[in-house]
Each structure stands twice: as structure tokens, then as C-alpha cells.
C-alpha atoms as a PDB file:
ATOM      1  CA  UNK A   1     -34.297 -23.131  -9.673  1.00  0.00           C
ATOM      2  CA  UNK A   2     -33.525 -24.206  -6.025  1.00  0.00           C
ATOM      3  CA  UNK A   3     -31.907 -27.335  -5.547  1.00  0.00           C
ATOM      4  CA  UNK A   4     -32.201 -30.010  -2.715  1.00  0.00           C
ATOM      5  CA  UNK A   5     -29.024 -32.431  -1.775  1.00  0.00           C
ATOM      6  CA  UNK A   6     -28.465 -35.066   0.897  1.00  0.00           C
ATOM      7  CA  UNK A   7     -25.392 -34.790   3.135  1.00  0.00           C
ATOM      8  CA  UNK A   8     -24.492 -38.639   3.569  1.00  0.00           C
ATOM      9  CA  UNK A   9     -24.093 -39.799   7.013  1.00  0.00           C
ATOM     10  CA  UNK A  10     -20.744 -40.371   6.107  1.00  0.00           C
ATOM     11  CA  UNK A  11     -19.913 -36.790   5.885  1.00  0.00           C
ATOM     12  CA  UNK A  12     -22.083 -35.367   9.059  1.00  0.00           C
ATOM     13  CA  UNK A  13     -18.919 -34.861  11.425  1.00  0.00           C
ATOM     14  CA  UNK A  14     -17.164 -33.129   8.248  1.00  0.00           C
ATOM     15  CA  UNK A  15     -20.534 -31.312   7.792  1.00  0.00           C
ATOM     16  CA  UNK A  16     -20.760 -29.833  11.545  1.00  0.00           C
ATOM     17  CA  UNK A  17     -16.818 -29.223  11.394  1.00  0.00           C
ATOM     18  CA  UNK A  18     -17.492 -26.566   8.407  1.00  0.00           C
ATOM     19  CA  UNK A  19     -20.931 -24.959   9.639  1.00  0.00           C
ATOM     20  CA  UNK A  20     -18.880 -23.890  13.033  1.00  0.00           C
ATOM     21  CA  UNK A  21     -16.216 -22.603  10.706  1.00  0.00           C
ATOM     22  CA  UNK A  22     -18.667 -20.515   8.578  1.00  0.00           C
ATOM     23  CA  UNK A  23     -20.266 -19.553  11.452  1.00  0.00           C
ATOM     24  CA  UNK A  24     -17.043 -17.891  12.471  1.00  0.00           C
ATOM     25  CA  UNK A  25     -15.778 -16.710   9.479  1.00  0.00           C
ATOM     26  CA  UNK A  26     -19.477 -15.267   8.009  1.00  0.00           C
ATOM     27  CA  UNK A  27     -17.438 -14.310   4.731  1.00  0.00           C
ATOM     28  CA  UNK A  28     -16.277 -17.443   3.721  1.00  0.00           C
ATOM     29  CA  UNK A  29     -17.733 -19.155   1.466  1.00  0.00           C
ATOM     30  CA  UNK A  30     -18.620 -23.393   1.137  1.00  0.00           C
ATOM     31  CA  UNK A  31     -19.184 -25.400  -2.633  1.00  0.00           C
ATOM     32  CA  UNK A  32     -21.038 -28.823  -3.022  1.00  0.00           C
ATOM     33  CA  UNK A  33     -19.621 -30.908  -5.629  1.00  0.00           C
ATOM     34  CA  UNK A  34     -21.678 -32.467  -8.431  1.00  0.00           C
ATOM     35  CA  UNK A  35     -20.647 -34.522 -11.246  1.00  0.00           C
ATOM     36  CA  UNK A  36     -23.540 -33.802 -12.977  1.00  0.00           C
ATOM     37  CA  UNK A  37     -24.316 -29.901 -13.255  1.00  0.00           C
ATOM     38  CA  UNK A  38     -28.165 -29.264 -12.614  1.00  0.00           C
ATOM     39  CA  UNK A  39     -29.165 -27.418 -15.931  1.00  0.00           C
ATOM     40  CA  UNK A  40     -31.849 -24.892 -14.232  1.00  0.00           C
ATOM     41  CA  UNK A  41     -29.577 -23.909 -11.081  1.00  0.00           C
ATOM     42  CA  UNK A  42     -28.388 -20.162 -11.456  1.00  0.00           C
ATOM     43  CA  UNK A  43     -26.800 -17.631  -9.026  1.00  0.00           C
ATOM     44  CA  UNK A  44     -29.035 -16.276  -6.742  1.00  0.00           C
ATOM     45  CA  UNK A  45     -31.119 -19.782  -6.256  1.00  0.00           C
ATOM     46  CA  UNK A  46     -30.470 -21.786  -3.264  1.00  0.00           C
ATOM     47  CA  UNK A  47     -29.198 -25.091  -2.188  1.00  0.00           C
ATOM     48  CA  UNK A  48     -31.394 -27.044   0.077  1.00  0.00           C
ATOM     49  CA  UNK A  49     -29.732 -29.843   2.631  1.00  0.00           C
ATOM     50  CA  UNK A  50     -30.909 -32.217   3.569  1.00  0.00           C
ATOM     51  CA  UNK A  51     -29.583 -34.190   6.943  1.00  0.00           C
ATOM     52  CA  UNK A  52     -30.998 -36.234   9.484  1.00  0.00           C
ATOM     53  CA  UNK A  53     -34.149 -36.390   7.440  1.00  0.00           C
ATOM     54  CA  UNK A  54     -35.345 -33.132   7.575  1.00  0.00           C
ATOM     55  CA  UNK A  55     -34.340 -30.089   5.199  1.00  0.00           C
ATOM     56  CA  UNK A  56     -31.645 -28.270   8.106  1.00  0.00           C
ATOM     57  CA  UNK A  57     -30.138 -25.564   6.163  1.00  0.00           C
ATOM     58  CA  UNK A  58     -29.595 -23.806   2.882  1.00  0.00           C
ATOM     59  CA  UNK A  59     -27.047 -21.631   1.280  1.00  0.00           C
ATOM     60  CA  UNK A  60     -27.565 -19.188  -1.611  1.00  0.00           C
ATOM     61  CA  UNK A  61     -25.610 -19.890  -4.545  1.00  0.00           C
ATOM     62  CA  UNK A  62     -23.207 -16.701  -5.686  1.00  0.00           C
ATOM     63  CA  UNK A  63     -21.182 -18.830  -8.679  1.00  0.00           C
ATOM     64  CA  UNK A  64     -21.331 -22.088 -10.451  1.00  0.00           C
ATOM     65  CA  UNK A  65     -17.851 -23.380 -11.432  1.00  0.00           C
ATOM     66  CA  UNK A  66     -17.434 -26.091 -14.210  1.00  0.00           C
ATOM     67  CA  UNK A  67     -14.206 -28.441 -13.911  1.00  0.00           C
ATOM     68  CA  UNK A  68     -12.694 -26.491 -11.250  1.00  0.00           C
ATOM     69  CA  UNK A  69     -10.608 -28.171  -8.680  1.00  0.00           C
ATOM     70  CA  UNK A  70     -11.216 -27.179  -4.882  1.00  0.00           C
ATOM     71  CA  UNK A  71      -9.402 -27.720  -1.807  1.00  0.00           C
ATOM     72  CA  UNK A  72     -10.930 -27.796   1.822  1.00  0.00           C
ATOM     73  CA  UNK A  73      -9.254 -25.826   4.337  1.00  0.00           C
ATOM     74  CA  UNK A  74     -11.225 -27.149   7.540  1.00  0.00           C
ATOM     75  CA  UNK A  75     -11.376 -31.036   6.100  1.00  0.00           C
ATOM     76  CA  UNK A  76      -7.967 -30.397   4.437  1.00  0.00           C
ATOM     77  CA  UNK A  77      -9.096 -32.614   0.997  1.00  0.00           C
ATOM     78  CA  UNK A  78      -9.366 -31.727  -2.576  1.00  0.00           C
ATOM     79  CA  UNK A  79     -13.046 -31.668  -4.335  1.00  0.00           C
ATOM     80  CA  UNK A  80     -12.376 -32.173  -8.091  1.00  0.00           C
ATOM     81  CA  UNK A  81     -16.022 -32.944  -9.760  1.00  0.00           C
ATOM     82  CA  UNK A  82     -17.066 -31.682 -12.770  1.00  0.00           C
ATOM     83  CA  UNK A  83     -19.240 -28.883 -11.151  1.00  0.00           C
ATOM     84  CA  UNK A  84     -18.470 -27.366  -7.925  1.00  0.00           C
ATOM     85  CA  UNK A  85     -21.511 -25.014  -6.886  1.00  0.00           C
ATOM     86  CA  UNK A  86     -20.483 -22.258  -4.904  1.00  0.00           C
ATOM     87  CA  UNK A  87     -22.380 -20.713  -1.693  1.00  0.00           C
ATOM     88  CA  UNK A  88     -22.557 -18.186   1.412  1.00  0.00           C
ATOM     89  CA  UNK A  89     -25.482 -17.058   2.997  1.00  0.00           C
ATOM     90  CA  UNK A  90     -25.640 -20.221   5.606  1.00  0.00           C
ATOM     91  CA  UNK A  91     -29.464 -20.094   7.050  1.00  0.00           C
ATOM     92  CA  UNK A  92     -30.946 -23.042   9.129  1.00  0.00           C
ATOM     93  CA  UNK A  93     -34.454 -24.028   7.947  1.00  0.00           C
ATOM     94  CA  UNK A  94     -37.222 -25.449  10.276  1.00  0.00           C
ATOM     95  CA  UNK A  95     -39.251 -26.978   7.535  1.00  0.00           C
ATOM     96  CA  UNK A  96     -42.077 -29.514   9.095  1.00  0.00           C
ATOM     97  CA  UNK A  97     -41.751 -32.322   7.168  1.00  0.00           C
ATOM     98  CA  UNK A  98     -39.734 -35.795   7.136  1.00  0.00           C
ATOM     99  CA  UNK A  99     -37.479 -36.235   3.847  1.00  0.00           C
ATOM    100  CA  UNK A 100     -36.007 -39.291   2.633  1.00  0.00           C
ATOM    101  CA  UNK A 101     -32.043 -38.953   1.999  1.00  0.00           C
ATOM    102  CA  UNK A 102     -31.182 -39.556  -1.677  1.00  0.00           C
ATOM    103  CA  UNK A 103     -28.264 -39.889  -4.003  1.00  0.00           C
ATOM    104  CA  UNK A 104     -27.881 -36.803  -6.306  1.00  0.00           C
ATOM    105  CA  UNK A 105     -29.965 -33.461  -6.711  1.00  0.00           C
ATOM    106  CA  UNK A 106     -33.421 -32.908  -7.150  1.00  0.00           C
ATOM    107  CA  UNK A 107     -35.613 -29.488  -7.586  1.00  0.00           C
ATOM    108  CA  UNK A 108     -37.045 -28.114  -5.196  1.00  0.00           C
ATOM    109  CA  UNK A 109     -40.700 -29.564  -4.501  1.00  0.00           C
ATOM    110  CA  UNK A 110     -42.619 -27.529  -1.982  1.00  0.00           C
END
């Protein structure tokens, strides 16, 4: 089941520094870190992100890894939750509606 995540404000100059990078390198692939593994995600379902209030892109997941460690080449730091979901397929979304960031995961609702 497709999953929707908020990219905190925090991270949106990290964010934009690794969607020019995929851009480039269209066979790389990107993870989101969770430390709390969504039980009805599976390959093949997409991640859903959310920035600047609005749904801007997704990615299609292609492997869920459980305690793996990960380490950023474009922010150059290490990502060591307990579930790193792993994704390619970068597409932006132009969904018209307003959404509310959030901490966490939830399914996707529309």
C-alpha cells in the first residue's frame, strides 16, 4: 500500500540537492528512513512526499531494508534507522489539493 511522508523544512535544501542528483544520474537510486517499518508497504508501491504542502513527488519502492545502515553520497551523512525504504522511479505529482506536513507515515488517502 502507498505511503505518504513529509520532508521537514529542515531537510528541503538537502531534498533539492538529491532530486538534481537523481535527475542526473536516472539509475541511482534514493531510501527514506523510518524507525518504524509500515507493515502494508511492499515493492512495487510508492512513496508519496509531501513538501511545501502539497504532495510534489513520488518514488516507487524496488526494496525494503530492515536495520541496514546507509550512507549519503550527495549530503555525505549516514542514515541508520531501523527501516530504510528503498526507491527510483523519481516522478513529480501535480495533485490539487493542500496537505498538512506531519511527523511519520500515513497510507495513502485519495
Amino acid at each position: 500500500m502507498d505511503i505518504v511522508v513529509t520532508i521537514p523544512k529542515s531537510e528541503y535544501k538537502n531534498d533539492d540537492l538529491e532530486t538534481e542528483y537523481f535527475n542526473k544520474e536516472p539509475n541511482s537510486i534514493q531510501w527514506w528512513s523510518m524507525g518504524k517499518t509500515p507493515k502494508k508497504i511492499k515493492i512495487g508501491d510508492r512513496v508519496y512526499f509531501v513538501k511545501n504542502n502539497k504532495v510534489e513527488s513520488s518514488m516507487k519502492v524496488v526494496d525494503i531494508e530492515l536495520g541496514s545502515n546507509r550512507y549519503c553520497e550527495v549530503t555525505h551523512r549516514f542514515w541508520d534507522k531501523g527501516c530504510n525504504i528503498i526507491m527510483n522511479d523519481l516522478q513529480d505529482e501535480d495533485l490539487d489539493f493542500e496537505v498538512r506536513g506531519f511527523q511519520g507515515y500515513r497510507y495513502r488517502w485519495w
